[in-house]
C-alpha atoms as a PDB file:
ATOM      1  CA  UNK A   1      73.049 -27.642 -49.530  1.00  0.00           C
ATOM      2  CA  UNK A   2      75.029 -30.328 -48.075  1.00  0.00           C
ATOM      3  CA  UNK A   3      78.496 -29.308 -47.237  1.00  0.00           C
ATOM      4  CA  UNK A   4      81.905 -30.105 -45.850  1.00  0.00           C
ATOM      5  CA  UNK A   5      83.817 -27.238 -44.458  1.00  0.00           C
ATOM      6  CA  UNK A   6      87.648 -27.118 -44.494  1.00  0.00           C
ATOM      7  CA  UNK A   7      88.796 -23.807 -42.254  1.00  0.00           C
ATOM      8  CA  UNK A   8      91.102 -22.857 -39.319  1.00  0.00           C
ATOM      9  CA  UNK A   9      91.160 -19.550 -38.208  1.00  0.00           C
ATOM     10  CA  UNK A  10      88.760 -16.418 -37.124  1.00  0.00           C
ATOM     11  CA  UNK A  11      88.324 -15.874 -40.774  1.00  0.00           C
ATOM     12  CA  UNK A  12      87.595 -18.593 -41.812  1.00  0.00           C
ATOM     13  CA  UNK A  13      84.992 -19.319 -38.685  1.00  0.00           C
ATOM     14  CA  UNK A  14      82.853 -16.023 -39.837  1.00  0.00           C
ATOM     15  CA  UNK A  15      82.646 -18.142 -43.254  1.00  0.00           C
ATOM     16  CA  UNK A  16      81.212 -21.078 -40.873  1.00  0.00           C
ATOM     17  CA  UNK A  17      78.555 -19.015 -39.079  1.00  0.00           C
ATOM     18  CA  UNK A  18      77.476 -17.844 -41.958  1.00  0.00           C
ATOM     19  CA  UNK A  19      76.645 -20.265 -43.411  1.00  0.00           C
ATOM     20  CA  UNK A  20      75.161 -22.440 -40.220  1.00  0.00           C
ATOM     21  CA  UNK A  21      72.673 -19.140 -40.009  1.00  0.00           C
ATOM     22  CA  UNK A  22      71.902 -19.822 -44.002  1.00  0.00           C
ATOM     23  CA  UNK A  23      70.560 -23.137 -43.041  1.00  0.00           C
ATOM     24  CA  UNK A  24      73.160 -25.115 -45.063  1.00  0.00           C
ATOM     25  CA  UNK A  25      73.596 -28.950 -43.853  1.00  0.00           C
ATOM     26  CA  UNK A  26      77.423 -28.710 -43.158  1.00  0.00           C
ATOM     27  CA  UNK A  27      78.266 -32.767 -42.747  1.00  0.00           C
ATOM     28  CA  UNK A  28      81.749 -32.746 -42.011  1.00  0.00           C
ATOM     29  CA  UNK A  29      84.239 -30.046 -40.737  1.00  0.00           C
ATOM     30  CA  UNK A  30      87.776 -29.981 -41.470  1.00  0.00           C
ATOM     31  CA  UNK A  31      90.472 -28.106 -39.674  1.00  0.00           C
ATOM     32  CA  UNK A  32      93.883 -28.157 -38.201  1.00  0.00           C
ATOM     33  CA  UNK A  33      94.479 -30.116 -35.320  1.00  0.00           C
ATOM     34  CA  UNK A  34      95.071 -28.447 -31.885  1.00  0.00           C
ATOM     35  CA  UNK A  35      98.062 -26.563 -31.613  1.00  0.00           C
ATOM     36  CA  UNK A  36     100.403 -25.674 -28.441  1.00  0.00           C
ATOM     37  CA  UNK A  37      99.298 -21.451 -27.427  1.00  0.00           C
ATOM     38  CA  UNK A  38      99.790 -19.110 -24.754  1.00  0.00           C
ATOM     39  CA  UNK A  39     102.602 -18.953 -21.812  1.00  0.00           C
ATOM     40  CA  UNK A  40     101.773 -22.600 -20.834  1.00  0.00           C
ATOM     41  CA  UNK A  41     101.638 -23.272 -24.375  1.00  0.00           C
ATOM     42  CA  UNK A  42      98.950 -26.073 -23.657  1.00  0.00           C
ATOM     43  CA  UNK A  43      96.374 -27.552 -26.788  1.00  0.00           C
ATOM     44  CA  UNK A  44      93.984 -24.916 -28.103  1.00  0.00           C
ATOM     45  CA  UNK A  45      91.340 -25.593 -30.610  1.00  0.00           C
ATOM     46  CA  UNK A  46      91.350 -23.306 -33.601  1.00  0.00           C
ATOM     47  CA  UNK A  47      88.483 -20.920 -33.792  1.00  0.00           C
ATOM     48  CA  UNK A  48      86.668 -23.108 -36.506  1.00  0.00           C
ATOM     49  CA  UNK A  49      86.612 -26.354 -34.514  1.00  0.00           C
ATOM     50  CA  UNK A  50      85.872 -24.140 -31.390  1.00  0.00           C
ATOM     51  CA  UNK A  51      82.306 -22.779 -33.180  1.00  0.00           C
ATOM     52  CA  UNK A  52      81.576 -26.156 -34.479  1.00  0.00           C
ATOM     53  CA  UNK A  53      81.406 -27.836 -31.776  1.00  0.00           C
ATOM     54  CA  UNK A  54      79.518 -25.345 -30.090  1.00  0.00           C
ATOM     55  CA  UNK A  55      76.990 -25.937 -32.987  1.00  0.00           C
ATOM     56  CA  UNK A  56      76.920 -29.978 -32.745  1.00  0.00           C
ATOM     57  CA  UNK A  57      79.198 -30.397 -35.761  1.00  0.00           C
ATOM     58  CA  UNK A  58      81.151 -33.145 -36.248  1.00  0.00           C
ATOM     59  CA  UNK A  59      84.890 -32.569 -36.684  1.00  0.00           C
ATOM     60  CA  UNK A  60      87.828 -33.935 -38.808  1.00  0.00           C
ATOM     61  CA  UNK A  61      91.179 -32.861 -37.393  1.00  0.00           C
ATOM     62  CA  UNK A  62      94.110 -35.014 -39.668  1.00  0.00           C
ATOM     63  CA  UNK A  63      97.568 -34.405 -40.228  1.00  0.00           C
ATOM     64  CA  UNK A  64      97.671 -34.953 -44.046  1.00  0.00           C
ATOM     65  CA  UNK A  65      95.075 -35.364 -46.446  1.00  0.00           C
ATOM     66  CA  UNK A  66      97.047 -38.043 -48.272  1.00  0.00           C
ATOM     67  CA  UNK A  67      95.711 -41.104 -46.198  1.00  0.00           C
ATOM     68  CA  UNK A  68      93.225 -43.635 -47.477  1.00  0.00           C
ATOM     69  CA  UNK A  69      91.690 -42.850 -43.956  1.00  0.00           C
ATOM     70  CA  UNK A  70      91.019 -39.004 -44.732  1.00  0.00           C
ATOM     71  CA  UNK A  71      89.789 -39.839 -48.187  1.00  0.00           C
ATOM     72  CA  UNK A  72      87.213 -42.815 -47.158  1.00  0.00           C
ATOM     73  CA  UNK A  73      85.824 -40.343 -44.226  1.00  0.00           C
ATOM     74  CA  UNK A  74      85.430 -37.378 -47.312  1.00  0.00           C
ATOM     75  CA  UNK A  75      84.007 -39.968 -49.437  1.00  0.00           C
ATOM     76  CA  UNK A  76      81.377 -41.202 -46.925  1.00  0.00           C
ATOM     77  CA  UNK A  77      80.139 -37.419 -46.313  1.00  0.00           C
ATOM     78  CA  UNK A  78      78.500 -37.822 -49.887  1.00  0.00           C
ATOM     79  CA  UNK A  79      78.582 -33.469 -49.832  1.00  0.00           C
ATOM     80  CA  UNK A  80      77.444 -32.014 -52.870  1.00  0.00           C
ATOM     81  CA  UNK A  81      80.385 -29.186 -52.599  1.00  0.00           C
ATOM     82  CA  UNK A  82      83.244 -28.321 -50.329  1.00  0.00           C
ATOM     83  CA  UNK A  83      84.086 -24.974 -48.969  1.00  0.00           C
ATOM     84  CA  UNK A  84      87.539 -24.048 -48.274  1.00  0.00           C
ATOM     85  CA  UNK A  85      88.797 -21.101 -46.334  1.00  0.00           C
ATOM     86  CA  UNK A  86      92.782 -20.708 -44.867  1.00  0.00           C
ATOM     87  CA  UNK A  87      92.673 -24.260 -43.885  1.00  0.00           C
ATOM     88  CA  UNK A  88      96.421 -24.682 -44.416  1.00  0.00           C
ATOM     89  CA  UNK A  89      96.503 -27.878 -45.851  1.00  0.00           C
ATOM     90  CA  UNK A  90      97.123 -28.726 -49.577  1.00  0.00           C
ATOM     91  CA  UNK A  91      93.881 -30.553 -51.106  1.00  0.00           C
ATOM     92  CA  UNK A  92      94.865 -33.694 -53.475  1.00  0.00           C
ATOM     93  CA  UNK A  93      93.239 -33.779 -57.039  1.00  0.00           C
ATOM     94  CA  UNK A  94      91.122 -37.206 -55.218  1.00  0.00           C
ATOM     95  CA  UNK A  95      89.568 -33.753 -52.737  1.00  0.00           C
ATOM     96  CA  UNK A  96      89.000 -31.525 -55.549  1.00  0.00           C
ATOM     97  CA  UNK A  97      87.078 -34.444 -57.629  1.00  0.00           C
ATOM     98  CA  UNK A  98      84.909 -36.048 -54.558  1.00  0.00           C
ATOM     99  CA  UNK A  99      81.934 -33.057 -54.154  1.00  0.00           C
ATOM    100  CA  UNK A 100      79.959 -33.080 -57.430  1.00  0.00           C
ATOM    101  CA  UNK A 101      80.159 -29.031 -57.619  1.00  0.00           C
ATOM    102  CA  UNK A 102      83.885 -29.395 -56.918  1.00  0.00           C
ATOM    103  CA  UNK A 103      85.384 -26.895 -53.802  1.00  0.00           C
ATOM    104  CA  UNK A 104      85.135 -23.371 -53.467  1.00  0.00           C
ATOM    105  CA  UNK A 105      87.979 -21.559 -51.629  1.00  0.00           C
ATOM    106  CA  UNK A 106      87.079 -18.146 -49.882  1.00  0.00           C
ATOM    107  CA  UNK A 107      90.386 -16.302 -50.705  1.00  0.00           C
ATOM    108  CA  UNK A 108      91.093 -12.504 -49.439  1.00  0.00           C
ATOM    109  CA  UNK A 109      92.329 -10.715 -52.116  1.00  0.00           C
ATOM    110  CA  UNK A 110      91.602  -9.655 -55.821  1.00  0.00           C
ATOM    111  CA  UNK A 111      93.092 -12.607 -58.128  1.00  0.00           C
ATOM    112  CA  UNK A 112      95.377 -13.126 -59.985  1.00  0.00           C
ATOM    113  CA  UNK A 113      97.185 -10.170 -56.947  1.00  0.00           C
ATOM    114  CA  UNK A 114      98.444 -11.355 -53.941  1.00  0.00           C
ATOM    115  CA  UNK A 115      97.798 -15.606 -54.043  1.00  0.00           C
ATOM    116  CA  UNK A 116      99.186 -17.673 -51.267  1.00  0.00           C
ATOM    117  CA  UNK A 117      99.633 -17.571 -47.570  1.00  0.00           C
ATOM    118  CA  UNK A 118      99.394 -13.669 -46.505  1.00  0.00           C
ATOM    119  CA  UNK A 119      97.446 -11.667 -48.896  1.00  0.00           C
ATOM    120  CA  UNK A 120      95.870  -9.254 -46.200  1.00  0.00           C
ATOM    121  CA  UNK A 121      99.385  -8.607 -44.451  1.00  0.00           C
ATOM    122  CA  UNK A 122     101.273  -7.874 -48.596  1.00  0.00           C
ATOM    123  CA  UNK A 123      98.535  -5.975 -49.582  1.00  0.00           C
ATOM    124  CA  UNK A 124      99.207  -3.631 -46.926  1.00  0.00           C
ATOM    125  CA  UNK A 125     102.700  -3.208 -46.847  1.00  0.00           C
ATOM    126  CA  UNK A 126     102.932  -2.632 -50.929  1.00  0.00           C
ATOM    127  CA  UNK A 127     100.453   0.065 -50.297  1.00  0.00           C
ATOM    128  CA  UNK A 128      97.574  -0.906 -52.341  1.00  0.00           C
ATOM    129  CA  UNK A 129      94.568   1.120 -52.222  1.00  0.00           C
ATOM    130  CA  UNK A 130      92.334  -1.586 -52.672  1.00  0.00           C
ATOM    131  CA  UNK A 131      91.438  -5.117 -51.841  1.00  0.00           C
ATOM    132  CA  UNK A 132      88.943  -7.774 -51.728  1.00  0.00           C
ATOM    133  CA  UNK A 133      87.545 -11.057 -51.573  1.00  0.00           C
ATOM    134  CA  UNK A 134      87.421 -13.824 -54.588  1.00  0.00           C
ATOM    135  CA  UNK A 135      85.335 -16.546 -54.427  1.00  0.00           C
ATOM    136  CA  UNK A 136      86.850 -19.359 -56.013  1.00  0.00           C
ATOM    137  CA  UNK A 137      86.514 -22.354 -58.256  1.00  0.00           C
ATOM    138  CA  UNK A 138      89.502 -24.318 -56.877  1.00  0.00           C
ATOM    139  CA  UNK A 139      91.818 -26.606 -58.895  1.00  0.00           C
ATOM    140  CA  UNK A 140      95.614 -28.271 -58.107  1.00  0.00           C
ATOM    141  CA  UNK A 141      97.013 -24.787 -58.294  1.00  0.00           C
ATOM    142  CA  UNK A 142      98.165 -22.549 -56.130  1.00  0.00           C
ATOM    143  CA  UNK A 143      94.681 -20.373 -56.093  1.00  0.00           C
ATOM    144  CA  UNK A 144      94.928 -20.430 -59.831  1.00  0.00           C
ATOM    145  CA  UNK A 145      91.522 -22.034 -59.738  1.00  0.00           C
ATOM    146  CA  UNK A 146      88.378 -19.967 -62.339  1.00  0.00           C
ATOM    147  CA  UNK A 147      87.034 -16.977 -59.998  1.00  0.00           C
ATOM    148  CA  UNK A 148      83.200 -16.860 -59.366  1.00  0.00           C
ATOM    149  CA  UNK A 149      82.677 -13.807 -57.924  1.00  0.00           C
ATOM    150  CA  UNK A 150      85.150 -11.025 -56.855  1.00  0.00           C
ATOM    151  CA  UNK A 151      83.967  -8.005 -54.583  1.00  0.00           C
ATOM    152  CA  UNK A 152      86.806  -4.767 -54.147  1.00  0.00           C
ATOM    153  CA  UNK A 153      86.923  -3.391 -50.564  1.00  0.00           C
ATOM    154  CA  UNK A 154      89.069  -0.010 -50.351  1.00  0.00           C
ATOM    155  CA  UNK A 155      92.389  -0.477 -47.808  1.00  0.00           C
ATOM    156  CA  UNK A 156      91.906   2.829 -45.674  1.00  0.00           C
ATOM    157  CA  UNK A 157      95.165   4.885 -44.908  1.00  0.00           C
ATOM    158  CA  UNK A 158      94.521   3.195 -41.102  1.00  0.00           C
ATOM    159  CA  UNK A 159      94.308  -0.140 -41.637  1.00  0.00           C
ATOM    160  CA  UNK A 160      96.532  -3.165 -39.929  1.00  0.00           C
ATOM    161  CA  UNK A 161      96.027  -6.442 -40.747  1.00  0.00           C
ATOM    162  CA  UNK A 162      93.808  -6.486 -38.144  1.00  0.00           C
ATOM    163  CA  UNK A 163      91.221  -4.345 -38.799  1.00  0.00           C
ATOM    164  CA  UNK A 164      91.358  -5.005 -42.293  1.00  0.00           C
ATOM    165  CA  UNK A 165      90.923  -8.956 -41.598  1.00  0.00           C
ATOM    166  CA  UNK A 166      87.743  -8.229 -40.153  1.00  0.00           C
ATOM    167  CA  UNK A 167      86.864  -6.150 -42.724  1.00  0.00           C
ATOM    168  CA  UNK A 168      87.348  -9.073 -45.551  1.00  0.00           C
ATOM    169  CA  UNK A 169      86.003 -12.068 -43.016  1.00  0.00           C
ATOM    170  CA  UNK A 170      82.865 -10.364 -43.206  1.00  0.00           C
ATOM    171  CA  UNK A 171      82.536  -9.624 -46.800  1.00  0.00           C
ATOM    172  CA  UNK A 172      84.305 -13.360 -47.713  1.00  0.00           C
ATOM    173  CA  UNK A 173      81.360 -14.418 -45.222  1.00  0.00           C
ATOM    174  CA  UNK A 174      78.253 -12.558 -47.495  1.00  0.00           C
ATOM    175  CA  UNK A 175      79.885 -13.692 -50.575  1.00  0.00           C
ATOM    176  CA  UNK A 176      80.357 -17.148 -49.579  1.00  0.00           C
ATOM    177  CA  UNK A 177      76.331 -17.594 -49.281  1.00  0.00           C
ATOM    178  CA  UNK A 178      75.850 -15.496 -51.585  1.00  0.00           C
ATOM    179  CA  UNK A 179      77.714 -17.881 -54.207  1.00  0.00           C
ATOM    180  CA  UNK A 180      75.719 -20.947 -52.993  1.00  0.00           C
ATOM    181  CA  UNK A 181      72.104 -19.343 -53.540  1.00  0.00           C
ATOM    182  CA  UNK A 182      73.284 -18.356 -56.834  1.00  0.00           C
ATOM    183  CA  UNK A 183      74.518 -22.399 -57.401  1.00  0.00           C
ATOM    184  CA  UNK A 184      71.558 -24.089 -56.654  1.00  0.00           C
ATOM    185  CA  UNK A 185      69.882 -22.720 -59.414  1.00  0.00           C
ATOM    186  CA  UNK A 186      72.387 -21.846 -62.030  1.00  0.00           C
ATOM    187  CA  UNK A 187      75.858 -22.845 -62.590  1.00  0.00           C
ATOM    188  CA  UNK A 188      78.264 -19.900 -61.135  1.00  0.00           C
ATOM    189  CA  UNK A 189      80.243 -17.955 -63.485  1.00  0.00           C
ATOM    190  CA  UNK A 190      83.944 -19.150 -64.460  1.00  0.00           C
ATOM    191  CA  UNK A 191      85.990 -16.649 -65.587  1.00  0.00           C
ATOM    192  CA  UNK A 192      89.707 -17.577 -65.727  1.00  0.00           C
ATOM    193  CA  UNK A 193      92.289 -15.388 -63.981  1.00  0.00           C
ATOM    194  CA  UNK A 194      94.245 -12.727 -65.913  1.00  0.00           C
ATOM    195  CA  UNK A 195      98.051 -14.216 -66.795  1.00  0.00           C
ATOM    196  CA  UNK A 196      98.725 -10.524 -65.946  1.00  0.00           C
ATOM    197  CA  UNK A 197      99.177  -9.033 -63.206  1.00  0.00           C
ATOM    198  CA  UNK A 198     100.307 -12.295 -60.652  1.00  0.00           C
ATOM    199  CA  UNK A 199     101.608 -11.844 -57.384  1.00  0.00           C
ATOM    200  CA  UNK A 200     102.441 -13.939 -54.368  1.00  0.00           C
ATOM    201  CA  UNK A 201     101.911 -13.396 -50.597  1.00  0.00           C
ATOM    202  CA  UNK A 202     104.777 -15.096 -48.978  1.00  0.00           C
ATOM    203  CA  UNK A 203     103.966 -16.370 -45.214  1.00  0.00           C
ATOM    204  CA  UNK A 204     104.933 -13.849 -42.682  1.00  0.00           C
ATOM    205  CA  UNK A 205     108.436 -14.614 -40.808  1.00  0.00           C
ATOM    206  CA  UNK A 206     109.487 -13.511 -37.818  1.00  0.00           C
ATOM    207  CA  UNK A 207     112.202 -11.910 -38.884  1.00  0.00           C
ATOM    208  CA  UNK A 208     111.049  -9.451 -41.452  1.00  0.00           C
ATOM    209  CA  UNK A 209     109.544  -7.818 -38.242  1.00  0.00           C
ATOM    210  CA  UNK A 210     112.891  -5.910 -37.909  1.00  0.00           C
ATOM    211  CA  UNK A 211     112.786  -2.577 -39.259  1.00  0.00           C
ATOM    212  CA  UNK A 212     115.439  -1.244 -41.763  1.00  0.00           C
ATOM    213  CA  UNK A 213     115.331   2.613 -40.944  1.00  0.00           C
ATOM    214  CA  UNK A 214     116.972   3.442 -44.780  1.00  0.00           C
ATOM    215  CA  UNK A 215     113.562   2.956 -46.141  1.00  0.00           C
ATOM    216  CA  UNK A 216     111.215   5.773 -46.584  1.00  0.00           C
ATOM    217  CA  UNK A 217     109.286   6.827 -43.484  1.00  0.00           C
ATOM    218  CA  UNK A 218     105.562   5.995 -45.792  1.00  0.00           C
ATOM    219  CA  UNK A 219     107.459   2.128 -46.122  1.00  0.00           C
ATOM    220  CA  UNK A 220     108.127   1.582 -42.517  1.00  0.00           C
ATOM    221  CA  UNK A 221     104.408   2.808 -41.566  1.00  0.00           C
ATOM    222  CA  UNK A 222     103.056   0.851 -43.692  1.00  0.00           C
ATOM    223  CA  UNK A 223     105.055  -1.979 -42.778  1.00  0.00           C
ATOM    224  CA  UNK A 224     103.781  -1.500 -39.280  1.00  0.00           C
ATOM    225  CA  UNK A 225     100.882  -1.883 -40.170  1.00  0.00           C
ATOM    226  CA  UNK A 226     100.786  -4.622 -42.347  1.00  0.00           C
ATOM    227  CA  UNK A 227     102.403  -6.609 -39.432  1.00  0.00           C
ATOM    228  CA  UNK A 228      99.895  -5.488 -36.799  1.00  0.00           C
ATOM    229  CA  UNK A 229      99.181  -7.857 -34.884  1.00  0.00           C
ATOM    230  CA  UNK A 230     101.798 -10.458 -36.093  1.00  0.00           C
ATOM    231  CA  UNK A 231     104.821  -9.902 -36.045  1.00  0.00           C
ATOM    232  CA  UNK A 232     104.733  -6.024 -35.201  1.00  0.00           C
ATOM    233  CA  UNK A 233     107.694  -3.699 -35.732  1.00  0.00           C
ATOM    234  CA  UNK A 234     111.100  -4.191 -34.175  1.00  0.00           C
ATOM    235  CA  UNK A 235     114.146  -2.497 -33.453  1.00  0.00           C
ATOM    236  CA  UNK A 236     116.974  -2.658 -31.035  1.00  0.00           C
ATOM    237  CA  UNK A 237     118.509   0.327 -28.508  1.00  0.00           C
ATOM    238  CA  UNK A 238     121.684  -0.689 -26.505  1.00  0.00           C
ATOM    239  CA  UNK A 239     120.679  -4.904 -27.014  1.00  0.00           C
ATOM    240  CA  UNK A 240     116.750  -4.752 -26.288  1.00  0.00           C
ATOM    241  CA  UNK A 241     114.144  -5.429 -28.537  1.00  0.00           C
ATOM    242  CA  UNK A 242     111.692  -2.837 -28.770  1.00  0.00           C
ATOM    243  CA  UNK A 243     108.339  -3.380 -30.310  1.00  0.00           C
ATOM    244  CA  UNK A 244     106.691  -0.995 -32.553  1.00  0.00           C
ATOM    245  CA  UNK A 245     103.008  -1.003 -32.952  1.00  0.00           C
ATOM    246  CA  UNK A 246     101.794   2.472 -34.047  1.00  0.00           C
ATOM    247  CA  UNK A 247     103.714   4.662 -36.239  1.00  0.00           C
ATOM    248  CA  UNK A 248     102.915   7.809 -38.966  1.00  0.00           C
ATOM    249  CA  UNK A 249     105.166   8.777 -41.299  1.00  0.00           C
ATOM    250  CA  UNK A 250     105.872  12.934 -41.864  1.00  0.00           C
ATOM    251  CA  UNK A 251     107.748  14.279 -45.068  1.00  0.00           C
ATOM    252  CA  UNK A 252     110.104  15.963 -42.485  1.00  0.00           C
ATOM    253  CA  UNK A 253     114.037  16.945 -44.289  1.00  0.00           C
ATOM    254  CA  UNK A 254     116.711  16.099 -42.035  1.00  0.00           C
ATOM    255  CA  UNK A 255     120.231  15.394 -42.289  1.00  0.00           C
ATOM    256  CA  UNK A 256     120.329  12.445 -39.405  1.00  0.00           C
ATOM    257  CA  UNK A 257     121.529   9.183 -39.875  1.00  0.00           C
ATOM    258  CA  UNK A 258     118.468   6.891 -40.646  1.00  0.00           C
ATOM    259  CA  UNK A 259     117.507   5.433 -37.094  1.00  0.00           C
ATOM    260  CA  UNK A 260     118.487   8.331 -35.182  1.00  0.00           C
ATOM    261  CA  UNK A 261     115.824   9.734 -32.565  1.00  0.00           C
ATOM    262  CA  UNK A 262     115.334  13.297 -33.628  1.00  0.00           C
ATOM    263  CA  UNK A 263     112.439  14.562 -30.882  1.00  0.00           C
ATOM    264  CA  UNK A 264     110.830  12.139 -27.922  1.00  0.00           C
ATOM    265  CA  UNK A 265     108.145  13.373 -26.247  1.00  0.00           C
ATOM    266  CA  UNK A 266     104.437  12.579 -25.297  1.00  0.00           C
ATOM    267  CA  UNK A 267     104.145  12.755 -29.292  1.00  0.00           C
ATOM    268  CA  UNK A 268     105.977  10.133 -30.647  1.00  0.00           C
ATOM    269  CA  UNK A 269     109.352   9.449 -30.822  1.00  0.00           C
ATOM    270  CA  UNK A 270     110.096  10.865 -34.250  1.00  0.00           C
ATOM    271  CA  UNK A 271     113.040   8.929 -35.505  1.00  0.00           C
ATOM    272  CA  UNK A 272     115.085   9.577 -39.192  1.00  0.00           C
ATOM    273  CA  UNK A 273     114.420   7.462 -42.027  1.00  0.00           C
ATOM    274  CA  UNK A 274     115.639   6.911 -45.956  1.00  0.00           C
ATOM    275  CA  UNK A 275     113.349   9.780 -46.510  1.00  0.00           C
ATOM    276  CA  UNK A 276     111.292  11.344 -43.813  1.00  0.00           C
ATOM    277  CA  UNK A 277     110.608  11.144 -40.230  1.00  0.00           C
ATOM    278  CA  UNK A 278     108.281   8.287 -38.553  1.00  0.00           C
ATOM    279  CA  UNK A 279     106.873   9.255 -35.598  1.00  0.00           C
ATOM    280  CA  UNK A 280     106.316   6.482 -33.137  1.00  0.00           C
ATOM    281  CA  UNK A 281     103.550   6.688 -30.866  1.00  0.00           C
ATOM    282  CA  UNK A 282     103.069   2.927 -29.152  1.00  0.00           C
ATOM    283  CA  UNK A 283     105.923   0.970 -28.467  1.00  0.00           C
ATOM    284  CA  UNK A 284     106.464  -1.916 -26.222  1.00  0.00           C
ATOM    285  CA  UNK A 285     109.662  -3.092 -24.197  1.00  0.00           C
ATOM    286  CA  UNK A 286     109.974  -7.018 -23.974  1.00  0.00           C
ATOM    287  CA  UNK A 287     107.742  -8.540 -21.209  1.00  0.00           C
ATOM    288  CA  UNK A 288     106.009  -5.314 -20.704  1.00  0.00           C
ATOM    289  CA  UNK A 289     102.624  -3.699 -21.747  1.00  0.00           C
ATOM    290  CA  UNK A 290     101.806  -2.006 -25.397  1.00  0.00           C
ATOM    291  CA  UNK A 291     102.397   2.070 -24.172  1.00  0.00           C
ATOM    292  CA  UNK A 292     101.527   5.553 -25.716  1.00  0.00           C
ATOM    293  CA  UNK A 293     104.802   6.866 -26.392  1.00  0.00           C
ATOM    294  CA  UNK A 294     104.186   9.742 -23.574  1.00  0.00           C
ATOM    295  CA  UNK A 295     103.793   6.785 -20.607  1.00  0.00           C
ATOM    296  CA  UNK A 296     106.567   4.392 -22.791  1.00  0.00           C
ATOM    297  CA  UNK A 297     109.123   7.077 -22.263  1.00  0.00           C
ATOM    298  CA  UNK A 298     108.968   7.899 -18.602  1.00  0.00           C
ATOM    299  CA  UNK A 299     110.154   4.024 -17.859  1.00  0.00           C
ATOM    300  CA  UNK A 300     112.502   3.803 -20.861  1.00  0.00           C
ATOM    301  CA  UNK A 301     114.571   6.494 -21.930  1.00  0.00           C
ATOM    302  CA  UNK A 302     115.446   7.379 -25.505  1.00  0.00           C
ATOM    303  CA  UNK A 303     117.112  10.320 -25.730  1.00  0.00           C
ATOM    304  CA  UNK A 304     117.678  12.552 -28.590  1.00  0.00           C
ATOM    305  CA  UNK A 305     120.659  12.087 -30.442  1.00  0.00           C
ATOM    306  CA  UNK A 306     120.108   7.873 -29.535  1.00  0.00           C
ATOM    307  CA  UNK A 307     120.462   5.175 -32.479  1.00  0.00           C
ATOM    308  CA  UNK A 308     117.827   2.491 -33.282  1.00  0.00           C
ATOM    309  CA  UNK A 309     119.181  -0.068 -35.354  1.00  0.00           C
ATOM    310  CA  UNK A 310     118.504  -3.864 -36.596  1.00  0.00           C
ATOM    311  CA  UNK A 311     120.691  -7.014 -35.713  1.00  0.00           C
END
């Protein structure tokens, strides 16, 4: 099937090879343009432009959507369907209207739950027990649009973002082709989203990286978590930042302030919470390496007794 492509990141690039090894003609890829990365923060291509070119593809890169320039280059394509997946730009009605089949968008999470920019990272830190990947029929909503297939994926008591990212790029990846054999010879299914049940996954900020130690120990973890590997945990001691990558919570009584260190050893640094104790076993002093909490603690000292608070 002839095809443009609208992506940015690694999850949306396992979409991409996927369907380059189905054989489908992709005419046109769309993605963000190059962004400023790393200490020299010079250009880097995003992972989707980076595989296309590798695979001869040509490659759109605008700014907005909203020019008679982007819309004549769509037009000319003459795709049959569009497939969108975290391309991080709005599509005008004119997009959603130009492919005959309309545009599917790959989104990671069970609709009408968790729509918007982070549904991986929300899904996480609200402690759902499961997840998954809805292919769907896209409209001028904010992924309101008809779903045309839905697949659950069970969110394991380990998972980060990370690992669970992965997890969903491959299954969004299957279903993706899977959806476009099933089109070309009968129409996909449309079934509307339940008006029950709607939630929103706000874009990560920086700042909610900043751990508030009266929550319970099982909120923090999984807030850990869920922010692994952007933005991680934070918390201060005497002015630094320390980061906070691996934590488990234990249903430990205490009568400790929350954010007071209670034990520090090559275990964890077990520190008091709302309710409970969370153990913290990699941590990270700014500038320096990610460190078990046994080899963290002989170059930083956190003694028992110590407070870690927020700003």
């Amino acid at each position: 099937m002839k095809l443009i492509f609208a992506g940015t990141p690694e999850f949306a690039a396992s979409a991409l090879q996927a369907l380059i090894d189905a054989g489908h003609d992709i005419a046109l890829v769309l993605t963000q343009p190059d962004r400023p990365a790393g200490r020299g923060m010079k250009l880097k291509a995003s992972p989707v432009k980076t595989l296309a070119l590798a695979h001869g593809l040509p490659v759109s890169q605008p700014l907005t959507l909203k020019t008679t320039e982007a819309q004549a280059e769509i037009a000319a394509v003459g795709a049959e369907l569009m497939v969108v997946a975290a391309y991080g730009l709005i599509l005008p009605q004119w997009v959603l209207d130009t492919p005959p089949r309309g545009c599917l968008n790959i989104h990671a999470s069970l609709l009408p739950r968790w729509r918007g920019a982070a549904p991986i990272h929300r899904a996480i830190e609200a402690g759902d027990a499961h997840t998954g990947v809805t292919i769907m029929q896209m409209d001028a909503g904010l992924d309101t649009g008809a779903m045309c297939l839905v697949e659950r994926l069970p969110i394991a008591p380990d998972d980060t973002t990370a690992s669970l990212h992965d997890k969903l790029a491959a299954l969004g990846a299957e279903m993706i082709v899977q959806a476009l054999t099933q089109a070309q010879t009968a129409p996909l299914p449309q079934t509307p989203q339940p008006l029950d049940g709607i939630t929103y996954a706000h874009k990560i900020a920086k700042d909610e990286a900043w751990l508030d130690w009266s929550h319970s120990a099982q909120v923090l973890e999984r807030k850990i978590r869920a922010f692994t590997p952007f933005p991680g945990g934070a918390a201060q001691y005497h002015g630094e930042t320390l980061k906070i990558w691996q934590a488990h919570a234990q249903a430990q009584a205490h009568n400790a302030p929350p954010g007071q260190v209670l034990a520090a050893d090559a275990h964890g640094v077990v520190v008091a919470c709302g309710s409970g104790v969370l153990c913290l076993t990699q941590l990270q002093r700014a500038g320096g390496k990610r460190l078990a909490a046994g080899d963290f603690l002989r170059g930083f000292a956190l003694p028992v007794g110590s407070q870690l608070q927020r700003p």
